[in-house]
C-alpha atoms as a PDB file:
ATOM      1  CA  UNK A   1      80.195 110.220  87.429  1.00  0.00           C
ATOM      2  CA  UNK A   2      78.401 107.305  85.507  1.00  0.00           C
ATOM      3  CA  UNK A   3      76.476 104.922  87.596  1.00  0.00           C
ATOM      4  CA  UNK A   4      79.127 102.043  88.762  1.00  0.00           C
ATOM      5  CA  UNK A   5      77.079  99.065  90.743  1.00  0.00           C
ATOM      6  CA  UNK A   6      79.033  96.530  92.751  1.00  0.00           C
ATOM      7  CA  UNK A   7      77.936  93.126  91.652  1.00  0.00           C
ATOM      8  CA  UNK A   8      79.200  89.904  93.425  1.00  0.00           C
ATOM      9  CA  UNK A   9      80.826  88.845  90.323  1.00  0.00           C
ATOM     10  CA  UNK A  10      82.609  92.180  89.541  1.00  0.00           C
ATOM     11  CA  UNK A  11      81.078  96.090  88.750  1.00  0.00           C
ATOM     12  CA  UNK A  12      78.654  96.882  86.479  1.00  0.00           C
ATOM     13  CA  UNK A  13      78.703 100.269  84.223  1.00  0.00           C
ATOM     14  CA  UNK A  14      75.700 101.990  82.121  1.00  0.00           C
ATOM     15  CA  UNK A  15      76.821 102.261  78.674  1.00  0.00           C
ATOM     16  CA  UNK A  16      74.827 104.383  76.059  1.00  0.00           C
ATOM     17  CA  UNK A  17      76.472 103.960  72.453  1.00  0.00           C
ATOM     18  CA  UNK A  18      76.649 105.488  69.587  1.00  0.00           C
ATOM     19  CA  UNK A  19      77.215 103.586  66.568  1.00  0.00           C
ATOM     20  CA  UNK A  20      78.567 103.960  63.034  1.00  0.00           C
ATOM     21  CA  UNK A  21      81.168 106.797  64.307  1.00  0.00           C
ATOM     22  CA  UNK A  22      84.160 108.010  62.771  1.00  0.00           C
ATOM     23  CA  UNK A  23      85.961 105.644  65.797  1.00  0.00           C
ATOM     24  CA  UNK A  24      85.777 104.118  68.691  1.00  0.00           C
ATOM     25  CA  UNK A  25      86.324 106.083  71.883  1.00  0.00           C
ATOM     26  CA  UNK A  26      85.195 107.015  75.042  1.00  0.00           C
ATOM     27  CA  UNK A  27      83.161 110.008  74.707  1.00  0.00           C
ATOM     28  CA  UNK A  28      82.421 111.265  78.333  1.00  0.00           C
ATOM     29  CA  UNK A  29      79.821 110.702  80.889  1.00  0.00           C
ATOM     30  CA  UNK A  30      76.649 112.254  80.507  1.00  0.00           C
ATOM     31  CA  UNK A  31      73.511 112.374  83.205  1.00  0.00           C
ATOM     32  CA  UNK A  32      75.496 109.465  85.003  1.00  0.00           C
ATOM     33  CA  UNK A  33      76.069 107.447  82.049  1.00  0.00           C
ATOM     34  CA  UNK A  34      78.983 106.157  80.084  1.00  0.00           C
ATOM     35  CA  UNK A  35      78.958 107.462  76.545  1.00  0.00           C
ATOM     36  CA  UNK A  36      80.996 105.350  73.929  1.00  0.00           C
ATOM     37  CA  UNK A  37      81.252 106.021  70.048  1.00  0.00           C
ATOM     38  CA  UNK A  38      81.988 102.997  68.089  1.00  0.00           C
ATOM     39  CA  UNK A  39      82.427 102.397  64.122  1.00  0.00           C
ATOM     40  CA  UNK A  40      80.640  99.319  64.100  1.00  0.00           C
ATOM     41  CA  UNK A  41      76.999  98.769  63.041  1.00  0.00           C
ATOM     42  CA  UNK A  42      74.412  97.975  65.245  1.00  0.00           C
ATOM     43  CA  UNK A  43      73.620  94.555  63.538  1.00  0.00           C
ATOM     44  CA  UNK A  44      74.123  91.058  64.266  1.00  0.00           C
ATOM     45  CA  UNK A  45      76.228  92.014  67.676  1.00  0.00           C
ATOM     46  CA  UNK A  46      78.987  93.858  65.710  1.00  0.00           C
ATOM     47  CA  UNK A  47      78.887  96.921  68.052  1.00  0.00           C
ATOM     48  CA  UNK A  48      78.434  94.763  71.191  1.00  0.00           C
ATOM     49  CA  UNK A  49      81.950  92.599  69.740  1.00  0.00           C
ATOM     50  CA  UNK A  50      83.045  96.206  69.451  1.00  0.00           C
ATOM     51  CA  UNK A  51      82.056  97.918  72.760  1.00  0.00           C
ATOM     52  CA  UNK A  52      83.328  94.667  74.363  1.00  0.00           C
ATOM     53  CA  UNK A  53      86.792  94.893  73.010  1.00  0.00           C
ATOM     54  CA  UNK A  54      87.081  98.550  73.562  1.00  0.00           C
ATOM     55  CA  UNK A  55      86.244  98.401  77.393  1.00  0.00           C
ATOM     56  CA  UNK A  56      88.771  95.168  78.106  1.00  0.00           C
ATOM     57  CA  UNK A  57      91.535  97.003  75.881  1.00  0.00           C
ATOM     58  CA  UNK A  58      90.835 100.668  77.896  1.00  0.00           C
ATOM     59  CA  UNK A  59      90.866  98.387  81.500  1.00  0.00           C
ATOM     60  CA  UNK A  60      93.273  96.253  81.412  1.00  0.00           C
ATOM     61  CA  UNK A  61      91.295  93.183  81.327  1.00  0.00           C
ATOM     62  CA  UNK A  62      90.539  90.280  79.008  1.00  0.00           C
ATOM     63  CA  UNK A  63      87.672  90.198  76.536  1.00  0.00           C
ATOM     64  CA  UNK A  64      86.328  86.847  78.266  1.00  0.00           C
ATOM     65  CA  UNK A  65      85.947  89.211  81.606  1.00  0.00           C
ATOM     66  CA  UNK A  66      83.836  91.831  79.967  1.00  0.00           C
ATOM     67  CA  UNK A  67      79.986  90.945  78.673  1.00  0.00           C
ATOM     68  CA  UNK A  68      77.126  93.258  78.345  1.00  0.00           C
ATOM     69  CA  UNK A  69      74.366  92.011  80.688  1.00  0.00           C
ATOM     70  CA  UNK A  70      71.270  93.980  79.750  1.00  0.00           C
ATOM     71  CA  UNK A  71      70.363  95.952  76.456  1.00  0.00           C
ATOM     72  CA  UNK A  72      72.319  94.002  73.887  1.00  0.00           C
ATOM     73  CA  UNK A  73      69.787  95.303  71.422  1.00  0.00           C
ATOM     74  CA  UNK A  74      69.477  99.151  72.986  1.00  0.00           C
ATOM     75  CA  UNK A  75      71.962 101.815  72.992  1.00  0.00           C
ATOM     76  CA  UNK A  76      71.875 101.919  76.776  1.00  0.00           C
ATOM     77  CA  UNK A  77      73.585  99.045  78.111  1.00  0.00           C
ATOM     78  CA  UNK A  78      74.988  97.891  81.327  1.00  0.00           C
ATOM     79  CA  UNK A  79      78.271  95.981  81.211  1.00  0.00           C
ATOM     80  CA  UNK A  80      79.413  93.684  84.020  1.00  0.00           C
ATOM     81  CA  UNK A  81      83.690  93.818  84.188  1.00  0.00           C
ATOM     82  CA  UNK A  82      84.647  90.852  86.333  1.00  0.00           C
ATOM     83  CA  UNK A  83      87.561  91.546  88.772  1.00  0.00           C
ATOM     84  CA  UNK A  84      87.941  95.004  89.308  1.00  0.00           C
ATOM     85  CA  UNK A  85      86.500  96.984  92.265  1.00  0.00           C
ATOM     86  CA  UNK A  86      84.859  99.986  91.450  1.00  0.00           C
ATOM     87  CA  UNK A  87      87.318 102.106  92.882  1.00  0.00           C
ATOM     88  CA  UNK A  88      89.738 100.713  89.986  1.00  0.00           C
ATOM     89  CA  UNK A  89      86.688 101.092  87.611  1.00  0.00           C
ATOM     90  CA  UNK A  90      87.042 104.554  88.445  1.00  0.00           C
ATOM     91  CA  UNK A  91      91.116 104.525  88.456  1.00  0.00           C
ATOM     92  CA  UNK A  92      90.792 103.091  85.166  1.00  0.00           C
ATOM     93  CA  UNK A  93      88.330 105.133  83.017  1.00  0.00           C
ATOM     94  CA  UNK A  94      90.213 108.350  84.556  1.00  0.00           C
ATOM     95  CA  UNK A  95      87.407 109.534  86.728  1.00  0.00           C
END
């Protein structure tokens, strides 16, 4: 089960990526994290524009509703996803 936080503004979700993959997909959750493969590079944002428009396609939500609030420039990140509950979080991502 990754580690989901209830924020007051939505849930939070720890992220690790991996970049430069063959695509992008949700790989799994390992040791309580979120693992995501993504063919973008890690430069100038391009896998955080990536891992951003994965998550809001995969959930159901806009783009403007998904932002990653700590380790933009890390592989583990957390991402904040504004109206959901983390029950739907769950629902959602199939866990």
């Amino acid at each position: 089960m990754p580690s989901i936080k209830k924020e007051t503004e939505g849930v939070s979700l720890a992220i690790r990526v991996a970049p430069r993959a063959s695509r992008n997909e949700l790989a799994g959750v390992e040791a309580g994290v979120l693992k995501v493969r993504l063919t973008a590079p890690p430069v100038e944002g391009a896998a955080n524009q990536a891992l951003v428009k994965l998550l809001a396609k995969t959930l159901g939500v806009a783009k403007g509703k998904v932002r990653v609030v700590s380790g933009e420039r890390s592989r583990n990140k957390r991402v904040l996803i504004q109206g959901l509950s983390p029950k739907e979080l769950r629902g959602r991502l199939g866990l």
